[in-house]
PDB file of N, CA and C in Angstrom:
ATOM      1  N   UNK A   1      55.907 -22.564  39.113  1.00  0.00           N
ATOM      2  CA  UNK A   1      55.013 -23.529  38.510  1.00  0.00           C
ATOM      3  C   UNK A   1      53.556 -23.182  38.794  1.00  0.00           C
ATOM      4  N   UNK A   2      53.390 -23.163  40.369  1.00  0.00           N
ATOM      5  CA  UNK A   2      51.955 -22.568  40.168  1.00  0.00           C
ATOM      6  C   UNK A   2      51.578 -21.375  39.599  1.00  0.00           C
ATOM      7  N   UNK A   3      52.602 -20.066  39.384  1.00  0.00           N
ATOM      8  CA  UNK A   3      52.228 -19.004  38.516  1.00  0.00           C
ATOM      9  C   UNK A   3      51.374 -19.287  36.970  1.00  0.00           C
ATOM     10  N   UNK A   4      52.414 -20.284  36.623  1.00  0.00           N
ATOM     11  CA  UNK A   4      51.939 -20.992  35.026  1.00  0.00           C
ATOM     12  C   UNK A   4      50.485 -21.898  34.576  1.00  0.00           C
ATOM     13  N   UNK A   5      50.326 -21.951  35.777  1.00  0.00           N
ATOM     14  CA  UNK A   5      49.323 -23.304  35.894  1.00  0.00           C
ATOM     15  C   UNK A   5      47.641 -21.573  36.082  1.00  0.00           C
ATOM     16  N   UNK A   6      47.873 -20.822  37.302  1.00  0.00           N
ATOM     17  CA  UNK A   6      47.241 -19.677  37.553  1.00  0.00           C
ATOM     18  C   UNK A   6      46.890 -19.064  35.930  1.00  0.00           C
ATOM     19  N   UNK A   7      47.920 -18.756  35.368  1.00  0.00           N
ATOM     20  CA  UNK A   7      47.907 -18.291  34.071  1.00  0.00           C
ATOM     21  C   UNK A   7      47.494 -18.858  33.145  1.00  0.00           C
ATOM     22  N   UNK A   8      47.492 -20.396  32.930  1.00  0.00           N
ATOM     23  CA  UNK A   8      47.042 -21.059  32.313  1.00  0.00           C
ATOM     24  C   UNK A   8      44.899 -21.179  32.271  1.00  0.00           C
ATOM     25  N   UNK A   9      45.149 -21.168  33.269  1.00  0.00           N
ATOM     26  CA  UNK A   9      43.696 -21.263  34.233  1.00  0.00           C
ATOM     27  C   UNK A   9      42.920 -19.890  33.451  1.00  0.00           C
ATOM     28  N   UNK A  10      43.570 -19.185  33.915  1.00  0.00           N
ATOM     29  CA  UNK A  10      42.940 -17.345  33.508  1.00  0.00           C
ATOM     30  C   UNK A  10      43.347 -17.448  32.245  1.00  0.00           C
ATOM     31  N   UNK A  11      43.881 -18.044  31.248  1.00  0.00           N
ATOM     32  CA  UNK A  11      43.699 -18.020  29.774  1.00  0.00           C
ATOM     33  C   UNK A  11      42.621 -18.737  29.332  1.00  0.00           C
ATOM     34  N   UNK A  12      42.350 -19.725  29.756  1.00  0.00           N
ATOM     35  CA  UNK A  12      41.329 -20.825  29.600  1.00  0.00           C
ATOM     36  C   UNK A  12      39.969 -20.029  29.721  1.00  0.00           C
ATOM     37  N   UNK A  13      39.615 -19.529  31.015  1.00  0.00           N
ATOM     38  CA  UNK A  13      38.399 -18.561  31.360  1.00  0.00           C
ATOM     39  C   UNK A  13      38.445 -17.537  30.623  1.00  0.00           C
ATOM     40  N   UNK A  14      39.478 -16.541  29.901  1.00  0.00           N
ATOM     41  CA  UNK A  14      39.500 -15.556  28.522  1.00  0.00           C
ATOM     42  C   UNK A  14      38.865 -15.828  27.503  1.00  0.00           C
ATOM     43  N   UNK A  15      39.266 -17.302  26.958  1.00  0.00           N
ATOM     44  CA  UNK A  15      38.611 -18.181  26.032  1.00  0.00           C
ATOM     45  C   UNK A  15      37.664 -18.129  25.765  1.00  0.00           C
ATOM     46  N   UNK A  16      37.102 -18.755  26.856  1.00  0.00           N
ATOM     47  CA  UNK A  16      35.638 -18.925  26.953  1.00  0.00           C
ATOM     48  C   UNK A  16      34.848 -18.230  27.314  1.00  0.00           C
ATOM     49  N   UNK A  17      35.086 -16.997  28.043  1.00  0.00           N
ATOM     50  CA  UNK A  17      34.501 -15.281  27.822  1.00  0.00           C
ATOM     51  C   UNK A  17      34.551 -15.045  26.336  1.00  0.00           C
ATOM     52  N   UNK A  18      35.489 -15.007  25.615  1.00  0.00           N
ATOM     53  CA  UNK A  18      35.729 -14.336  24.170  1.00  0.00           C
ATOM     54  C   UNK A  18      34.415 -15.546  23.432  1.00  0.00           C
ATOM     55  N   UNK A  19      34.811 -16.999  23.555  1.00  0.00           N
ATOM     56  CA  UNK A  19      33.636 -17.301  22.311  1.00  0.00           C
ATOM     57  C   UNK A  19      32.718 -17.166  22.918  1.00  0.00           C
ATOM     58  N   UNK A  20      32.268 -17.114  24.089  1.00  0.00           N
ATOM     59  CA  UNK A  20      30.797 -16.409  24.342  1.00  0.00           C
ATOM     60  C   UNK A  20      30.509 -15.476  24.279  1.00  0.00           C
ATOM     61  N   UNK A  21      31.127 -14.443  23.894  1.00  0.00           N
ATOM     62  CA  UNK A  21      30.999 -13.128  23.467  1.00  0.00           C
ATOM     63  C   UNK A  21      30.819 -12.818  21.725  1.00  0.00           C
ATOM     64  N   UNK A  22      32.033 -13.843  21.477  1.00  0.00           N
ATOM     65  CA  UNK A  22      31.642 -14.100  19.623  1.00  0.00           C
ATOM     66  C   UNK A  22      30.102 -14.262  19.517  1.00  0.00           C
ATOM     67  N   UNK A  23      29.456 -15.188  20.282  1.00  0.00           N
ATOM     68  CA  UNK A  23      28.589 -15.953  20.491  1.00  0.00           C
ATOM     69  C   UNK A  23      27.496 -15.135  19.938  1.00  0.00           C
ATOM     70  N   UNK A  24      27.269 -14.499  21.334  1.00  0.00           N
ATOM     71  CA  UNK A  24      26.696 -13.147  21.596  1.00  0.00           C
ATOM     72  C   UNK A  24      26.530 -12.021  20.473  1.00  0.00           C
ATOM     73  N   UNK A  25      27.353 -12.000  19.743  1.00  0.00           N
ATOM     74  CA  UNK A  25      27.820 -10.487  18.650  1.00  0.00           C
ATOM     75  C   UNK A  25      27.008 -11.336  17.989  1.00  0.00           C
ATOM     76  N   UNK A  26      27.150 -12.610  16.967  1.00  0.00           N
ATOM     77  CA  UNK A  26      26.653 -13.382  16.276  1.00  0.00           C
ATOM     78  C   UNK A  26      25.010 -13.051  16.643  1.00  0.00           C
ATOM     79  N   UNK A  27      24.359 -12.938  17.270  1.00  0.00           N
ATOM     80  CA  UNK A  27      23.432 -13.335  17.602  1.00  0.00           C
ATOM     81  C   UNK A  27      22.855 -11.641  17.172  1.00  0.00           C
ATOM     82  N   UNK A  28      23.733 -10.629  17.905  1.00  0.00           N
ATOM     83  CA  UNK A  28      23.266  -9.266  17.715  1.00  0.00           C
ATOM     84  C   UNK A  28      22.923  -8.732  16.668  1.00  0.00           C
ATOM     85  N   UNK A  29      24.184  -9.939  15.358  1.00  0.00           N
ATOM     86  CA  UNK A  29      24.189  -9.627  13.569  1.00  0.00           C
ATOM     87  C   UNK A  29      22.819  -9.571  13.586  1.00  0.00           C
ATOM     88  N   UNK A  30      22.133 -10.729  13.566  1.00  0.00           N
ATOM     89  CA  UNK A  30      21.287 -11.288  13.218  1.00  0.00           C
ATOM     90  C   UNK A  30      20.555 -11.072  13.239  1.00  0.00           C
ATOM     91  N   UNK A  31      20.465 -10.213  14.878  1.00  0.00           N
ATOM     92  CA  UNK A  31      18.808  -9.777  15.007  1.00  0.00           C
ATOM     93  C   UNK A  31      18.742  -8.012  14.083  1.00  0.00           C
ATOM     94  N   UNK A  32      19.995  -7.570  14.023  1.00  0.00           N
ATOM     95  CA  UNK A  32      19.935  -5.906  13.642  1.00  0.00           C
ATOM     96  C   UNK A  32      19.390  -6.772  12.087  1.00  0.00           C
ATOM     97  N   UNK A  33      20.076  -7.326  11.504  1.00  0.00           N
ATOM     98  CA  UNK A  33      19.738  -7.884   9.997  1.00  0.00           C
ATOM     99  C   UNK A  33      18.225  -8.111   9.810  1.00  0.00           C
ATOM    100  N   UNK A  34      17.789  -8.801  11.062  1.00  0.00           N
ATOM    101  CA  UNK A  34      16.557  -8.786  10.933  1.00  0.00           C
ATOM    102  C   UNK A  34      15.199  -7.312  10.865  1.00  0.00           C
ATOM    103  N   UNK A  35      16.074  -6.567  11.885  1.00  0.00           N
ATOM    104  CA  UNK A  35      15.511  -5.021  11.943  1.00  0.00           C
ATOM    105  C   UNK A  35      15.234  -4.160  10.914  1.00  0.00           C
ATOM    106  N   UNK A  36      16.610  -4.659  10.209  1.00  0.00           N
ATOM    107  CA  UNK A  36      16.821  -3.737   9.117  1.00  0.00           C
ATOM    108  C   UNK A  36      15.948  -4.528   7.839  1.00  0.00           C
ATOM    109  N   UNK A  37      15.773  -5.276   7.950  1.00  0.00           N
ATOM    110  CA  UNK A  37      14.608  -5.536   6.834  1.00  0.00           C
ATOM    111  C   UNK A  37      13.584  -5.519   7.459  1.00  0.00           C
ATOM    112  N   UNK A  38      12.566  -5.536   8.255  1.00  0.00           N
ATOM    113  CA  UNK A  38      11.515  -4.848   9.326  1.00  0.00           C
ATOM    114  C   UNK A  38      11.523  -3.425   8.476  1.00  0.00           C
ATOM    115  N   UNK A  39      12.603  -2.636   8.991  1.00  0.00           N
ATOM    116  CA  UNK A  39      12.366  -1.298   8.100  1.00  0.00           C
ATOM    117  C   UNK A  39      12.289  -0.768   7.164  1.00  0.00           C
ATOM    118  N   UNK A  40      13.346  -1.735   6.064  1.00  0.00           N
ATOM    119  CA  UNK A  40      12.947  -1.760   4.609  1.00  0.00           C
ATOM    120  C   UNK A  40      11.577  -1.565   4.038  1.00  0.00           C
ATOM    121  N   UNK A  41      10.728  -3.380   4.445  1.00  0.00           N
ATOM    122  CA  UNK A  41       9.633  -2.975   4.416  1.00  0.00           C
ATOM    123  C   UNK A  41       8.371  -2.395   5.000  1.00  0.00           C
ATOM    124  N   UNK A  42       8.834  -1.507   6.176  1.00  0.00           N
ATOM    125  CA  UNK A  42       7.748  -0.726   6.632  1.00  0.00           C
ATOM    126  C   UNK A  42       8.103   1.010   5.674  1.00  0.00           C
ATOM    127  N   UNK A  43       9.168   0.507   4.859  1.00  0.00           N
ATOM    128  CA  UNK A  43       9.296   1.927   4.492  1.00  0.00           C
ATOM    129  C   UNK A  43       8.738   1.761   2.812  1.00  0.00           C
ATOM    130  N   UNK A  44       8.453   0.440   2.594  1.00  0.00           N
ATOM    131  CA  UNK A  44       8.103   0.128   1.397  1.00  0.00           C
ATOM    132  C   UNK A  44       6.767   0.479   1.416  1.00  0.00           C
ATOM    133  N   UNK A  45       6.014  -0.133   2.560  1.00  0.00           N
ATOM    134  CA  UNK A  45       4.837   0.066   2.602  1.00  0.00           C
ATOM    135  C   UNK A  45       3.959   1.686   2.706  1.00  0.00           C
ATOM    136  N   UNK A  46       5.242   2.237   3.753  1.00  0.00           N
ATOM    137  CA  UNK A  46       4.993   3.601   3.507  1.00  0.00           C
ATOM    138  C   UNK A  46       4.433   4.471   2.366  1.00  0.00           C
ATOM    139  N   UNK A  47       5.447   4.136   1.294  1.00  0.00           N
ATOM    140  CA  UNK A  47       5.893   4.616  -0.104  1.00  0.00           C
ATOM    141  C   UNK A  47       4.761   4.452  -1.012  1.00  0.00           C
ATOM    142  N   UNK A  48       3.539   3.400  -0.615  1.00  0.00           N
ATOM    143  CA  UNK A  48       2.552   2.670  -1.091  1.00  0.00           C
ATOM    144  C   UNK A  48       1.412   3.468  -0.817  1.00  0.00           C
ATOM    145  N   UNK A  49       1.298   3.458   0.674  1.00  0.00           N
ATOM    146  CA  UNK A  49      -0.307   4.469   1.426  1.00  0.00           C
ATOM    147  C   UNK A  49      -0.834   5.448   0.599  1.00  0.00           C
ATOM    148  N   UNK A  50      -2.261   5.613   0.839  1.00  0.00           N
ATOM    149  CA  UNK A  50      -2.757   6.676   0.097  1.00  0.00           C
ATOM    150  C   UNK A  50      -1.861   8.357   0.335  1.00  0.00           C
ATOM    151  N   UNK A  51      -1.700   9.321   0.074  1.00  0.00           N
ATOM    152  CA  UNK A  51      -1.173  10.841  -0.076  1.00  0.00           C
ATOM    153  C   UNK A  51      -2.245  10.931   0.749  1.00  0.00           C
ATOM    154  N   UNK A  52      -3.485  11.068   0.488  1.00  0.00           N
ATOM    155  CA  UNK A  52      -4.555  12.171   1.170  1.00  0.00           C
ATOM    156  C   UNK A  52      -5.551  11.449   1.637  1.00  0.00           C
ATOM    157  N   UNK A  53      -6.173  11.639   2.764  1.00  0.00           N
ATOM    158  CA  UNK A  53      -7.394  11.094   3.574  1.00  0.00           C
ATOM    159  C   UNK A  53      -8.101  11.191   2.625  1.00  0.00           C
ATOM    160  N   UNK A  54      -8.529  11.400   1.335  1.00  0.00           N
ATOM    161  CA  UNK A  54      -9.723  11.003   0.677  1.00  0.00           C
ATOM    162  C   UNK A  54      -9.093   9.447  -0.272  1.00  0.00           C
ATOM    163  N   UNK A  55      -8.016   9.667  -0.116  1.00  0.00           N
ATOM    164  CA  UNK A  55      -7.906   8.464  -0.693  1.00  0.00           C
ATOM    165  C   UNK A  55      -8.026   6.871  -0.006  1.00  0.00           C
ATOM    166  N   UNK A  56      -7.622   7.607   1.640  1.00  0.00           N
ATOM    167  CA  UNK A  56      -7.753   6.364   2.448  1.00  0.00           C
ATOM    168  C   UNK A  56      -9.252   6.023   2.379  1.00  0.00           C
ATOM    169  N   UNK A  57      -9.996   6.734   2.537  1.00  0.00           N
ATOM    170  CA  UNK A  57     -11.327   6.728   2.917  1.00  0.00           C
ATOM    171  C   UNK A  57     -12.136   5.949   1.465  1.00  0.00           C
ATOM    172  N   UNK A  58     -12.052   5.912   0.759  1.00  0.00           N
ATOM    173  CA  UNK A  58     -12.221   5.516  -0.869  1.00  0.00           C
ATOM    174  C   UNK A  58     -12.958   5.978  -1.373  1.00  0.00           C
ATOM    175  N   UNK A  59     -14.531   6.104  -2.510  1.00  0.00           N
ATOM    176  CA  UNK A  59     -14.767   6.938  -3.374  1.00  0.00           C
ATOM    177  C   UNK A  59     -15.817   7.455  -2.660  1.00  0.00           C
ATOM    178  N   UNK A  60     -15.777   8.645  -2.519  1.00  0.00           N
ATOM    179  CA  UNK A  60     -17.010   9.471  -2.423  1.00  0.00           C
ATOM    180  C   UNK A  60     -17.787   9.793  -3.607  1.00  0.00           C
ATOM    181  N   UNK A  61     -19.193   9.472  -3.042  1.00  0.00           N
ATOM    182  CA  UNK A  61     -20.322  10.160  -3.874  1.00  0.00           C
ATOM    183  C   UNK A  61     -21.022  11.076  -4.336  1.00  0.00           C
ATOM    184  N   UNK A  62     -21.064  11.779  -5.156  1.00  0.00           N
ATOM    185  CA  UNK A  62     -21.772  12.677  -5.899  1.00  0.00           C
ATOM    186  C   UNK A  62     -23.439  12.326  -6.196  1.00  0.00           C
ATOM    187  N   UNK A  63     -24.231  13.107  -5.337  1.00  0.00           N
ATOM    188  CA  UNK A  63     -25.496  12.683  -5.540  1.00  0.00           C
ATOM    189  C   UNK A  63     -26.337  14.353  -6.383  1.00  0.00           C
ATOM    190  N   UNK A  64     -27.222  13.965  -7.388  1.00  0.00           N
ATOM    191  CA  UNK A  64     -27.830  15.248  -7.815  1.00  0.00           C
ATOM    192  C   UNK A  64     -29.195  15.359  -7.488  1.00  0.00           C
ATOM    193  N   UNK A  65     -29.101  16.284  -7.083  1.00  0.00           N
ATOM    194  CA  UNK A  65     -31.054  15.819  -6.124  1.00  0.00           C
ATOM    195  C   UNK A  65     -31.496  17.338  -7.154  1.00  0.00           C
ATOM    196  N   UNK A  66     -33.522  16.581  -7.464  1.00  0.00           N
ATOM    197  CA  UNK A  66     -34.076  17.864  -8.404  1.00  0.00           C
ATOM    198  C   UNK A  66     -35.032  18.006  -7.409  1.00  0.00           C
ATOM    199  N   UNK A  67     -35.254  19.386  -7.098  1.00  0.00           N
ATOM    200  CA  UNK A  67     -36.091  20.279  -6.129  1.00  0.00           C
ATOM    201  C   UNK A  67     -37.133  20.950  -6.931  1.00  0.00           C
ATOM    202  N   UNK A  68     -38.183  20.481  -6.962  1.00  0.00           N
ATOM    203  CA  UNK A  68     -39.541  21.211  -7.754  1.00  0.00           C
ATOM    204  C   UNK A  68     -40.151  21.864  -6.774  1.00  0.00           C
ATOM    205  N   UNK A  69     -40.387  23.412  -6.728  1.00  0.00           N
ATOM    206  CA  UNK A  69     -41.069  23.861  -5.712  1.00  0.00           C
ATOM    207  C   UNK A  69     -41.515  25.519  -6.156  1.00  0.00           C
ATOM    208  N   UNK A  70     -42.585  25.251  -6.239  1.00  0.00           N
ATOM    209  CA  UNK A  70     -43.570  26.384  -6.834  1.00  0.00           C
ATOM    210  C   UNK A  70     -43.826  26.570  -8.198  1.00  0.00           C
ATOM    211  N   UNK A  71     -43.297  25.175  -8.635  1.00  0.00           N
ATOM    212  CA  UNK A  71     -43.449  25.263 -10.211  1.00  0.00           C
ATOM    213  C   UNK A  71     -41.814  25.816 -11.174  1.00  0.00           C
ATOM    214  N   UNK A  72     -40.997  25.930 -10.117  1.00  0.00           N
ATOM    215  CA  UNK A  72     -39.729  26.345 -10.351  1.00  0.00           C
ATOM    216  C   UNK A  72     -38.802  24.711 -10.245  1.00  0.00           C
ATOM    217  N   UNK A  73     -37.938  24.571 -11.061  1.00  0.00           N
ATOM    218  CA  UNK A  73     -37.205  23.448 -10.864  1.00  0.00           C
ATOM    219  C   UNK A  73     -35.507  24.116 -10.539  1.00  0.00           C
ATOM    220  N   UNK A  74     -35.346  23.378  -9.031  1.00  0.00           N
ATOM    221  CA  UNK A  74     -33.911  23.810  -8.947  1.00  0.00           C
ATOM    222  C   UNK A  74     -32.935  22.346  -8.775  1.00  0.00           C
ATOM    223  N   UNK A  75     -31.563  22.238  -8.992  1.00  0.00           N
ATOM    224  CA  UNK A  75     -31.325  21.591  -9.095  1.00  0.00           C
ATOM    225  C   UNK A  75     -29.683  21.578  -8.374  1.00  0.00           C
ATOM    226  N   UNK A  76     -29.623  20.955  -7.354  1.00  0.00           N
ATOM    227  CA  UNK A  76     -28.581  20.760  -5.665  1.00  0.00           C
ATOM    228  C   UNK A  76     -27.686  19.509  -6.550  1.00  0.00           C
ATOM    229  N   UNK A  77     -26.350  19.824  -6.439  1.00  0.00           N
ATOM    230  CA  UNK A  77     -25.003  18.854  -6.148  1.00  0.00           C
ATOM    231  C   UNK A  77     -24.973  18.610  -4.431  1.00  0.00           C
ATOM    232  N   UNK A  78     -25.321  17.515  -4.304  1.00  0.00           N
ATOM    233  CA  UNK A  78     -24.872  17.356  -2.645  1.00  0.00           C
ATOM    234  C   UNK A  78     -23.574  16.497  -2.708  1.00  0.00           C
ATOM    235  N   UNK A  79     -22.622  16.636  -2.206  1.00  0.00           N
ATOM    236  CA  UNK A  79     -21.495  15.829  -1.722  1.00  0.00           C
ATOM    237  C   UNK A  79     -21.814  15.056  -0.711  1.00  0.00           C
ATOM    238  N   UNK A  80     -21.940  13.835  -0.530  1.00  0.00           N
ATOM    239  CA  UNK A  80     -22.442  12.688   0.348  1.00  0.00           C
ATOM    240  C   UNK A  80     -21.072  12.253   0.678  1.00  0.00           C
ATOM    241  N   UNK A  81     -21.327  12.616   2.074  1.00  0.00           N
ATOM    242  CA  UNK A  81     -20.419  11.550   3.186  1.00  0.00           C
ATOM    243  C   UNK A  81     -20.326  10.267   2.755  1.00  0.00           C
ATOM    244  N   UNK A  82     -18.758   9.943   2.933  1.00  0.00           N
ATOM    245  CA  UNK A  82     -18.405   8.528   2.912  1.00  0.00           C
ATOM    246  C   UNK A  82     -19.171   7.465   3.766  1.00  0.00           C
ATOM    247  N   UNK A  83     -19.474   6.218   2.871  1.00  0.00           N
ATOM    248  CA  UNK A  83     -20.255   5.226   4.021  1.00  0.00           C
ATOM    249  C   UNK A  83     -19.086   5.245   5.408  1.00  0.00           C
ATOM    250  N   UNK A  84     -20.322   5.161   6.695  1.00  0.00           N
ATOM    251  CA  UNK A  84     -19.506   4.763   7.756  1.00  0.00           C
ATOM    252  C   UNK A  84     -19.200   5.692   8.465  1.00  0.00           C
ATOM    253  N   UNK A  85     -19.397   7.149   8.227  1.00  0.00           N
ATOM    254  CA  UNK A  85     -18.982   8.289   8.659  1.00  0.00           C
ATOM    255  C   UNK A  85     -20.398   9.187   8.915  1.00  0.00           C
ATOM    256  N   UNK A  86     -21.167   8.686   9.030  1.00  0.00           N
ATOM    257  CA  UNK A  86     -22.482   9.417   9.475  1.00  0.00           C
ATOM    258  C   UNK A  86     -23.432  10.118   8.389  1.00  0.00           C
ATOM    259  N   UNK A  87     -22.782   9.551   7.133  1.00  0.00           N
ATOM    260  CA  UNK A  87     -23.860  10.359   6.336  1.00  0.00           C
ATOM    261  C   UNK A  87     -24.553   9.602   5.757  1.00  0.00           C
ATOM    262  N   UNK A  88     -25.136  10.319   4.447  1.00  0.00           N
ATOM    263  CA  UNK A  88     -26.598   9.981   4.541  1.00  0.00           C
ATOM    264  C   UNK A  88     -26.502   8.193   3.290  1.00  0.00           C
ATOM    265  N   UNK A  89     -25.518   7.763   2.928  1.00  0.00           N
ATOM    266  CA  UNK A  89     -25.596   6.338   2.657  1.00  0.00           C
ATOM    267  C   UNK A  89     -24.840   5.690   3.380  1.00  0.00           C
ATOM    268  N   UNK A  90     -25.254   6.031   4.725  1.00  0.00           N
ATOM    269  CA  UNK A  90     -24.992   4.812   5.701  1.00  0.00           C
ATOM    270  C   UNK A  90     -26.057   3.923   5.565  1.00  0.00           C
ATOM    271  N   UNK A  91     -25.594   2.942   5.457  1.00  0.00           N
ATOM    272  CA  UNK A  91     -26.854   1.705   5.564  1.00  0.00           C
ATOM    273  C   UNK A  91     -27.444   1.240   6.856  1.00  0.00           C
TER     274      UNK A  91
END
């Protein structure tokens, strides 16, 4: 009798290990479910970003400067640094 009662006891404590363990898994779904859309859209966003540092950076300027000097006119394409980056339309 006390074997049954022992056994009974240690089935009871199985129990209630196992649904706290259901418990537990439940909880693990949930959070990977959550991960996995975390990565979805960090991979969405990826897919979005500019290709090339000139695109992150946004439009660069084309400035045409006219050089009169000795009665000669010459005439310079300067490529101007992006604002913010040290050149010359930084404000």
């Amino acid at each position: 009798m006390a074997l049954i009662m022992t056994l009974e006891r240690v089935a009871d404590k199985v129990d209630e290990a196992n649904k706290a363990a259901n418990k537990r898994i439940a909880a693990l779904e949930e959070q990977v479910a959550a991960l996995e859309e975390q990565v979805a859209a960090l991979t969405a966003n990826t897919a979005q970003e500019p290709s090339t540092p000139a695109d992150a950076v946004g439009p660069v300027t084309v400035e045409t400067v006219e050089i009169v000097q000795d009665g000669s006119k010459t005439v310079m394409d300067e490529t101007a640094k992006p604002k913010g980056k040290g050149g010359k339309n930084d404000a």
